[in-house]
N, C-alpha and C. Protein backbone atom coordinates (compact mmCIF):
# COMPACT_ATOMS: atom_id res chain seq x y z
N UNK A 1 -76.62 200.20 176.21
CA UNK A 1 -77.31 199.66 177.37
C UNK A 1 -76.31 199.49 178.51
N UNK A 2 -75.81 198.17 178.28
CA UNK A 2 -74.90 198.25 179.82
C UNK A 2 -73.00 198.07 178.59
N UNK A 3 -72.17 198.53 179.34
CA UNK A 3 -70.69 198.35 179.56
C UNK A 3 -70.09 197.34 178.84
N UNK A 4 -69.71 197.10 177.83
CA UNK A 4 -68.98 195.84 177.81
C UNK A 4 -67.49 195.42 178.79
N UNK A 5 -67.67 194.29 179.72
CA UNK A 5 -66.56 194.37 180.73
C UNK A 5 -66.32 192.90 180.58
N UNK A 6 -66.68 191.91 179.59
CA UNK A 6 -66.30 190.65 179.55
C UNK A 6 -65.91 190.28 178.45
N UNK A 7 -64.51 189.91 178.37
CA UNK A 7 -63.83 189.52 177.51
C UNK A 7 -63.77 188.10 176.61
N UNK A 8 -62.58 188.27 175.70
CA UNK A 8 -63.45 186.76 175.05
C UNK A 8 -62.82 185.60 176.07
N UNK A 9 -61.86 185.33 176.65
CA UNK A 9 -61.69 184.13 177.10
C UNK A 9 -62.77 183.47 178.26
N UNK A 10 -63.21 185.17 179.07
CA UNK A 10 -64.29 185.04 180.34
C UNK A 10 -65.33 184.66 179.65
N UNK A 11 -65.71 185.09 178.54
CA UNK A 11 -66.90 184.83 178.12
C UNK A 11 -67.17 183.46 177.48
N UNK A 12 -66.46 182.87 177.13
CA UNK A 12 -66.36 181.68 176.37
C UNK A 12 -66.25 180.94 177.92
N UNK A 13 -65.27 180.77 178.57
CA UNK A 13 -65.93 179.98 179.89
C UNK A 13 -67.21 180.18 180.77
N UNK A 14 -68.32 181.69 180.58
CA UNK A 14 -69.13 182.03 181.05
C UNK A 14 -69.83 180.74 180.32
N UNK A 15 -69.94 181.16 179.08
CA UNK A 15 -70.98 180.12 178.30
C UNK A 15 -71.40 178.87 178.35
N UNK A 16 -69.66 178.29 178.44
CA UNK A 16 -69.82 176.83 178.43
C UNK A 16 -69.91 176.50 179.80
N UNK A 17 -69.53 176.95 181.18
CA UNK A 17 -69.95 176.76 182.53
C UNK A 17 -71.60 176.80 182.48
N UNK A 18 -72.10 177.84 181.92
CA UNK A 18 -73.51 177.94 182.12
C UNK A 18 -74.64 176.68 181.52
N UNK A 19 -74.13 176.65 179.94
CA UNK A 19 -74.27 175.41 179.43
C UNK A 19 -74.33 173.92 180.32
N UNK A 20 -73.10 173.58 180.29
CA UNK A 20 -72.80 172.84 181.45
C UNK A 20 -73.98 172.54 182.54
N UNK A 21 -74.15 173.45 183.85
CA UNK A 21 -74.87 173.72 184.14
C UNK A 21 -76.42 173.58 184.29
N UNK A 22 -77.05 174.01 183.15
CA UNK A 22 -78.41 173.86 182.38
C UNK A 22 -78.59 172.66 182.37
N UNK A 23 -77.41 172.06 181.27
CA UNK A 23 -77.40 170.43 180.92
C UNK A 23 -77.50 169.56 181.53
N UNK A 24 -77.34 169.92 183.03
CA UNK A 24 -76.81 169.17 184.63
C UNK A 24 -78.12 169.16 184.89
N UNK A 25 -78.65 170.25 184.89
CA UNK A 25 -79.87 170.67 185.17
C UNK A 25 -81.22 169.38 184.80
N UNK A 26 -81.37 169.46 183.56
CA UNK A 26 -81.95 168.66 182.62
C UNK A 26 -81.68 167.44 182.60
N UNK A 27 -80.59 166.79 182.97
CA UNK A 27 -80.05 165.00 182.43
C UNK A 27 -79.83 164.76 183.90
N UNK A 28 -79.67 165.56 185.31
CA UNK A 28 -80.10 164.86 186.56
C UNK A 28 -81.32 163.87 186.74
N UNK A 29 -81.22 162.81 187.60
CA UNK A 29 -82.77 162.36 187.87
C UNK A 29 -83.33 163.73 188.64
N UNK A 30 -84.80 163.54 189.13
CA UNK A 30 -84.94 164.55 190.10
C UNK A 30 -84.46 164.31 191.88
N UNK A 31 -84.13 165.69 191.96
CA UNK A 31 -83.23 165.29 192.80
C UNK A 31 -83.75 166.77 193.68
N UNK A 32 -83.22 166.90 194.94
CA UNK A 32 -83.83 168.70 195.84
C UNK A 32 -82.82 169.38 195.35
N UNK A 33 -81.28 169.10 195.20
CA UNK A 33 -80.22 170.15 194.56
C UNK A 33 -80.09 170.61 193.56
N UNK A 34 -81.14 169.81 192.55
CA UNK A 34 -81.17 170.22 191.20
C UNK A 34 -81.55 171.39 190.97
N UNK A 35 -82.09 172.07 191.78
CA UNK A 35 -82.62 173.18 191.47
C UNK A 35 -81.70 174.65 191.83
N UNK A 36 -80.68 173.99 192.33
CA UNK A 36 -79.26 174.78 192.65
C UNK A 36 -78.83 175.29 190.96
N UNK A 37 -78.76 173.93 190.06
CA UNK A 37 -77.89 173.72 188.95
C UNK A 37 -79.15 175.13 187.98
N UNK A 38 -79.86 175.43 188.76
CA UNK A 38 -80.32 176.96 187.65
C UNK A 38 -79.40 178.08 187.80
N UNK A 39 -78.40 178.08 188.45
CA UNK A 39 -77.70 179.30 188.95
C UNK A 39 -76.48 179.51 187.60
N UNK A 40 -77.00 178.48 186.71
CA UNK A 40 -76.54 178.46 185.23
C UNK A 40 -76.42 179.33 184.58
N UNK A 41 -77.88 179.95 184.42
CA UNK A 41 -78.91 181.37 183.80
C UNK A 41 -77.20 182.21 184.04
N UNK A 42 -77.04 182.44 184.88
CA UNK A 42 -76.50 184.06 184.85
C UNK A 42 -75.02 183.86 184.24
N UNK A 43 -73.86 183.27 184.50
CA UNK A 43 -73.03 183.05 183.66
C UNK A 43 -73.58 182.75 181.99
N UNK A 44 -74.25 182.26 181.74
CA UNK A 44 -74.81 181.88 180.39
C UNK A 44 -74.91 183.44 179.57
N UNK A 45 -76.21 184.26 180.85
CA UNK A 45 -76.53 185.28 180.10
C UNK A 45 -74.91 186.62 179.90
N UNK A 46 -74.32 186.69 181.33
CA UNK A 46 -73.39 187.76 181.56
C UNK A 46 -72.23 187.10 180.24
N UNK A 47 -72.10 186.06 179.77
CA UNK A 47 -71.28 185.48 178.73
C UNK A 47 -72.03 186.18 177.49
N UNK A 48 -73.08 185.38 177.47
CA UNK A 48 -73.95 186.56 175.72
C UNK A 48 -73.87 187.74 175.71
N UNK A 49 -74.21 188.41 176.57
CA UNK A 49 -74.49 189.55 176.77
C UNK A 49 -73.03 190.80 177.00
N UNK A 50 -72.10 189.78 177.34
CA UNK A 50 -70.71 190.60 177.30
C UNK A 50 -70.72 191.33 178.02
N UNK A 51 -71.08 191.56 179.46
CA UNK A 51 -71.20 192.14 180.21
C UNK A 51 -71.83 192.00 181.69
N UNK A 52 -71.28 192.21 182.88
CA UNK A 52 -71.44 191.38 183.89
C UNK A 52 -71.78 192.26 184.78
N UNK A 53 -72.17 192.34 185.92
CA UNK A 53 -72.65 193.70 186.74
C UNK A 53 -72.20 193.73 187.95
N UNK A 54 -71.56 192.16 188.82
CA UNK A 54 -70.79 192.42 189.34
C UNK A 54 -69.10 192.96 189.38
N UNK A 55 -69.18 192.81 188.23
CA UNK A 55 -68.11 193.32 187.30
C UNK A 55 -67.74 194.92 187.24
N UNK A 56 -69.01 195.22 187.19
CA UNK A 56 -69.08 196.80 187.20
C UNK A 56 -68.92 197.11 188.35
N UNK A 57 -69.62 196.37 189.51
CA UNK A 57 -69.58 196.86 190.61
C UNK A 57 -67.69 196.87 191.57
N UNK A 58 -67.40 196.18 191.59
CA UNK A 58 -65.88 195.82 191.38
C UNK A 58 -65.00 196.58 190.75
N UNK A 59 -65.33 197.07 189.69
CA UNK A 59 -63.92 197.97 188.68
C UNK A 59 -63.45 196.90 187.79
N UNK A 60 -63.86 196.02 187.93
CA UNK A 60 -63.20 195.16 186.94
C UNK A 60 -63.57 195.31 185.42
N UNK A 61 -62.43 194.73 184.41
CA UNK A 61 -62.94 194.57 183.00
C UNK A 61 -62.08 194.22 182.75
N UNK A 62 -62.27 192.60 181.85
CA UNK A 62 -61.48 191.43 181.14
C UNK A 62 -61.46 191.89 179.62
N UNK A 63 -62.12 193.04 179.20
CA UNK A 63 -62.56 193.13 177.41
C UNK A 63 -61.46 194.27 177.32
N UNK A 64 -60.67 193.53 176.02
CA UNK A 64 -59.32 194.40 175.90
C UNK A 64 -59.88 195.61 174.86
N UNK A 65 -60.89 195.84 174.96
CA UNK A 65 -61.86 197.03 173.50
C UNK A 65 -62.56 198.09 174.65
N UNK A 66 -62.03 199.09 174.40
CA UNK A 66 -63.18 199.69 175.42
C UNK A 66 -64.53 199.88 174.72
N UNK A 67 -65.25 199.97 175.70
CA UNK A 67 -66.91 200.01 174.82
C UNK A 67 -67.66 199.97 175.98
């Protein structure tokens, strides 16, 4: 499907930033910025998913495996 271009250290901070995030999301009172703290989703997913697309777009790649 897509590139693997995210490595383990990026990805392990993708996760837990995104986490983070979500969690912020959820345990805020309600609030109008809270709805900023969804911008979670995509580090979360580009972390699972091992692969990032601005990443691609860039030239970049943190994953020491090619694949």
């Amino acid at each position: 499907m897509f590139k693997t271009n995210v490595g383990g250290i990026d990805r392990i901070l993708r996760i837990v930033a995104g986490l983070a995030l979500l969690a912020a999301f959820f345990l805020l009172p309600d609030a109008s910025y809270r709805v900023v703290l969804l911008i979670g989703i995509v580090p979360l997913l580009t972390g699972l998913f091992s692969t990032c697309p601005l990443y691609t777009l860039l030239g970049l790649n943190t994953c020491p495996v090619k694949g």
